[in-house]
Protein backbone atom coordinates (compact mmCIF):
# COMPACT_ATOMS: atom_id res chain seq x y z
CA UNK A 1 0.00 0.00 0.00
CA UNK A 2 2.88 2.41 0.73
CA UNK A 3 4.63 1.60 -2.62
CA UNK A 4 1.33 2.10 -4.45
CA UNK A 5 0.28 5.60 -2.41
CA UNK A 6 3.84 6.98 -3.59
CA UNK A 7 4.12 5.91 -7.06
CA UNK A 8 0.31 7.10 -7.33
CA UNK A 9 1.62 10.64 -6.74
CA UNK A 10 3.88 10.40 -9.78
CA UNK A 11 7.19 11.74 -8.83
CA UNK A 12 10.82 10.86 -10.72
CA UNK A 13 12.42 10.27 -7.59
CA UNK A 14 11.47 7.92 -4.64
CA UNK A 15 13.51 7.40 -1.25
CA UNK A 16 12.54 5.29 1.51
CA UNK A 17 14.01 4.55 4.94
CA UNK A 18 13.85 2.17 7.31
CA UNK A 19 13.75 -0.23 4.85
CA UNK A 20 13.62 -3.63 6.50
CA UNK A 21 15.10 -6.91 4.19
CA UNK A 22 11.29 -8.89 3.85
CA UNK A 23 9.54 -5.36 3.25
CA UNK A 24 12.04 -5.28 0.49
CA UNK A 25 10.83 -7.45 -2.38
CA UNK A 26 7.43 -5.82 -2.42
CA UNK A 27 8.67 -2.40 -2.75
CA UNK A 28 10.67 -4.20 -5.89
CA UNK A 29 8.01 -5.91 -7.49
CA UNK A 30 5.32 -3.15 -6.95
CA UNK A 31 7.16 -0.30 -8.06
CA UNK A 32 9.06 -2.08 -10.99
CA UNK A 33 6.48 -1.10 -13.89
CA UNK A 34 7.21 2.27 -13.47
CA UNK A 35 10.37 2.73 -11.32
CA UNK A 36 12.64 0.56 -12.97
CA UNK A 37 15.85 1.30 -11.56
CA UNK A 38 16.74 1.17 -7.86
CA UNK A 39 19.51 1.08 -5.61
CA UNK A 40 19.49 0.05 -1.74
CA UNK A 41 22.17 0.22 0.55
CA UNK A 42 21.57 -0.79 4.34
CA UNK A 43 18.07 0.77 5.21
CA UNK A 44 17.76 3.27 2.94
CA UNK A 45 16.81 3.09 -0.92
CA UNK A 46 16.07 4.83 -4.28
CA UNK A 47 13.88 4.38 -7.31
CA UNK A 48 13.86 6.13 -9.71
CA UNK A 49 12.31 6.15 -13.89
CA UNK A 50 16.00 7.35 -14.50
CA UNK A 51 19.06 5.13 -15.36
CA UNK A 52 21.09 5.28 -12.01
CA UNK A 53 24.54 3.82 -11.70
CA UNK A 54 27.45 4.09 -9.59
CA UNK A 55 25.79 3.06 -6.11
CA UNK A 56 27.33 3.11 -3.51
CA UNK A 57 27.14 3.28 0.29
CA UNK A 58 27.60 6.76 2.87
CA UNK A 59 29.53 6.08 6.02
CA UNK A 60 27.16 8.83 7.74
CA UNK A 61 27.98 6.27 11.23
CA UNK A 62 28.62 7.94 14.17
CA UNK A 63 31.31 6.68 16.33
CA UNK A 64 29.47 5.74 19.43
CA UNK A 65 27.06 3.09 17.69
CA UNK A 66 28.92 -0.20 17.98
CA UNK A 67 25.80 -2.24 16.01
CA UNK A 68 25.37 -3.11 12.51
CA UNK A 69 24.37 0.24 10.97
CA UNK A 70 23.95 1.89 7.23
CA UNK A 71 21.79 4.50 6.68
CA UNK A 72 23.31 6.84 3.89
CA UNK A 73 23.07 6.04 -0.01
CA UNK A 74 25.02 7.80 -2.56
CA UNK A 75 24.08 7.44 -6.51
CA UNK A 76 24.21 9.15 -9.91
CA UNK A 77 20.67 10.23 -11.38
CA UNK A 78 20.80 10.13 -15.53
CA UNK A 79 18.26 12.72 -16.17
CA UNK A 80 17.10 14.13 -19.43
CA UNK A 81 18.35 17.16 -18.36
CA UNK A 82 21.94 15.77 -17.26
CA UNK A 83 23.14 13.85 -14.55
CA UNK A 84 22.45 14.20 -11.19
CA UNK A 85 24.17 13.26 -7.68
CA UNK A 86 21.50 12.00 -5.11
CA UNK A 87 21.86 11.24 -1.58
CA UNK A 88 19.24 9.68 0.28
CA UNK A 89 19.81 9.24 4.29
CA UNK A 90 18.48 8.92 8.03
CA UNK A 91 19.91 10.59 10.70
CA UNK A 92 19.94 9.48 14.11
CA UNK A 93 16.66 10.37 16.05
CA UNK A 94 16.99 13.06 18.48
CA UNK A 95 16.36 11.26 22.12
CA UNK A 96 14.59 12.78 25.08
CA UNK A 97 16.75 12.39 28.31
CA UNK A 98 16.18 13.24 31.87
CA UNK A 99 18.89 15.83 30.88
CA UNK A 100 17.08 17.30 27.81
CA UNK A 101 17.20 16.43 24.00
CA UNK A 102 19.87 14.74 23.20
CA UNK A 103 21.50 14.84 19.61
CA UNK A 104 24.95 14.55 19.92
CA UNK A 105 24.82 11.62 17.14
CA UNK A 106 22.55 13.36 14.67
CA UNK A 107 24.64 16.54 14.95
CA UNK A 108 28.03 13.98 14.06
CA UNK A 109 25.71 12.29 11.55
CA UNK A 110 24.77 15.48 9.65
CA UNK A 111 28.67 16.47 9.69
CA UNK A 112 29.83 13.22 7.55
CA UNK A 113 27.37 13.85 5.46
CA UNK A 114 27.86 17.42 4.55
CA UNK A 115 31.86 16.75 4.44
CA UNK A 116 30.44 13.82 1.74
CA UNK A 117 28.55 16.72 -0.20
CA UNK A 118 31.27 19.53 0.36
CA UNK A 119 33.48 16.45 -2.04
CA UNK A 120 30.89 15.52 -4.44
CA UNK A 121 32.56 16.65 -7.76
CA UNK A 122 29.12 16.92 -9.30
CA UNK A 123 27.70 20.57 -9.27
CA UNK A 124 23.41 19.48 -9.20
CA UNK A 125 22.82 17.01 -6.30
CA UNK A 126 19.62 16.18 -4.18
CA UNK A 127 19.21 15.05 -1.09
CA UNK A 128 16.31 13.35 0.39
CA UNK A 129 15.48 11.86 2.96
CA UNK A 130 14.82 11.87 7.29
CA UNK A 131 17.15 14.25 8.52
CA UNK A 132 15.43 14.33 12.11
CA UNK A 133 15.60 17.73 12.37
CA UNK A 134 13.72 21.30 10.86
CA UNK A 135 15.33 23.64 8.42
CA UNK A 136 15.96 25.61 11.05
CA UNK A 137 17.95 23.35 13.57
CA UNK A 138 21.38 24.47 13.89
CA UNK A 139 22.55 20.19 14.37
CA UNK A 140 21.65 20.79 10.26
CA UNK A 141 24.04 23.55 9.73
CA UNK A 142 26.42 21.24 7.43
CA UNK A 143 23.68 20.60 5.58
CA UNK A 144 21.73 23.29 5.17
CA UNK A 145 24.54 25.99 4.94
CA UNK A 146 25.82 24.23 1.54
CA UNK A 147 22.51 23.63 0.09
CA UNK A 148 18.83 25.00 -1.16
CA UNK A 149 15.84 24.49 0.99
CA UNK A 150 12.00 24.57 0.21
CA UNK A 151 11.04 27.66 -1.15
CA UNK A 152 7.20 27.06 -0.84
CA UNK A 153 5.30 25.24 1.68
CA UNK A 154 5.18 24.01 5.44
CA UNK A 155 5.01 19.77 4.84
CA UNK A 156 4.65 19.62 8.31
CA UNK A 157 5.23 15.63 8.21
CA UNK A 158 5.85 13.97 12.07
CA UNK A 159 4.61 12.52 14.17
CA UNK A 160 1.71 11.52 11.02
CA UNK A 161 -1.32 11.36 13.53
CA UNK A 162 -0.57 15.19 14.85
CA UNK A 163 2.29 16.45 12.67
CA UNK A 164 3.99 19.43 14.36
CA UNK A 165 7.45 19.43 12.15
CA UNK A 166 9.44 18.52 8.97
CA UNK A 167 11.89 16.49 10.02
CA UNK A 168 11.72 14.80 6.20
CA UNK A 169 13.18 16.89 3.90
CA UNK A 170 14.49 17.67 0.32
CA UNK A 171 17.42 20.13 -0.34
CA UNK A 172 19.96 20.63 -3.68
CA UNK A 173 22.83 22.50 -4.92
CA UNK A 174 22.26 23.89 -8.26
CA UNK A 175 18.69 23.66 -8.32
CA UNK A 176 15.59 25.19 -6.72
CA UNK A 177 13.56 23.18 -4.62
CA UNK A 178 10.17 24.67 -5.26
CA UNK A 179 6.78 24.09 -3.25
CA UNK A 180 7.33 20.96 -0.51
CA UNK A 181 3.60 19.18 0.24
CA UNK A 182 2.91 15.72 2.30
CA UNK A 183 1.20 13.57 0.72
CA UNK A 184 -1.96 11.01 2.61
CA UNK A 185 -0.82 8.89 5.79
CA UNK A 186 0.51 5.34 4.69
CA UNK A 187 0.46 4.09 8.17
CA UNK A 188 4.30 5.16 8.79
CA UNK A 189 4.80 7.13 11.76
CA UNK A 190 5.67 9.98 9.34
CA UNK A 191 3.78 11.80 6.40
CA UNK A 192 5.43 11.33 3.16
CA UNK A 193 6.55 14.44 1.40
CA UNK A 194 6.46 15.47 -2.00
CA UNK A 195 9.24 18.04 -3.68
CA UNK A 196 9.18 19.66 -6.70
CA UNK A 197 12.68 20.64 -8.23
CA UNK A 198 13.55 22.98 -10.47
CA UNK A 199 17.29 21.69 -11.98
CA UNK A 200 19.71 25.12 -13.06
């Protein structure tokens, strides 16, 4: 149903997160006919109607988690208007403590990956994906100092019964990211969003 509710809104792009190995060969099989490339690394995936290639994985890990963990994707998007480098990644959730919020790991997370963009040799790039964090949130500033943000729209997308933030999000370099809009609940504990970009 989530696969179906996102390719019904017709964008080029897709990413998902938290995506768990048996939810995995639905999302293939349903979104094949018209998504017909993918990549997947760890949790996180794209699909896309565009020719992707060179895949490959983020290390976006931040050094206190000892487990298992891959949450940052890294391909090249072959566009009719020209390539494209797109990211897709989770950051670490931002934890309540006795002490306060604590985001000391998103904050590192969101430093590896801007250091990753600050390389990328390609000028247009998107990223997408669950940033835990606003625009606004200074843990972001790697991010959100090197790259565009929503010009349009609020896309106000967790938590999806009572959303009071975008903690989702869509930024470039090189391009305008236009009006942002969630799309229906697909039973995620976030609201999907919707971007629309505007390449240079």
């Amino acid at each position: 149903g989530t696969a179906r509710a996102l390719a019904d809104a017709g964008p080029d792009l897709i990413a998902l997160e938290e995506l768990v190995p048996r939810a995995l060969p639905v999302y293939e099989k349903t979104l094949a006919p018209d998504y017909p490339y993918h990549a997947v690394r760890g949790t996180v995936g794209l699909w896309s109607r565009h020719r992707l290639t060179d895949a490959r994985p983020l290390d976006i890990k931040p050094q206190g988690i000892t487990e298992a963990w891959s949450r940052g994707l890294r391909t090249v998007v072959h566009t009719p208007r020209g390539e494209i480098a797109a990211y897709v990644a989770h950051l670490p959730s931002v934890r309540v403590r006795a002490s306060g919020l604590a985001s000391s790991w998103r904050d590192e997370s969101a430093g590896l990956l801007g250091k990753a963009i600050a390389a990328e040799k390609r000028d247009r790039l998107i990223l997408l994906g669950d940033l835990n964090g606003t625009v606004d949130d200074r843990g972001l500033s790697p991010l959100t100092s090197r790259l565009n943000v929503a010009e349009r729209g609020f896309a106000f997308s967790f938590p999806a019964g009572f959303p009071l933030a975008r903690i989702d999000q869509v930024m470039a370099r090189s391009a305008a990211v236009g009006h942002i809009r969630t799309l229906p609940a697909t039973g995620s504990d976030h609201l999907p969003i919707a971007a629309r970009i505007a390449l240079g």
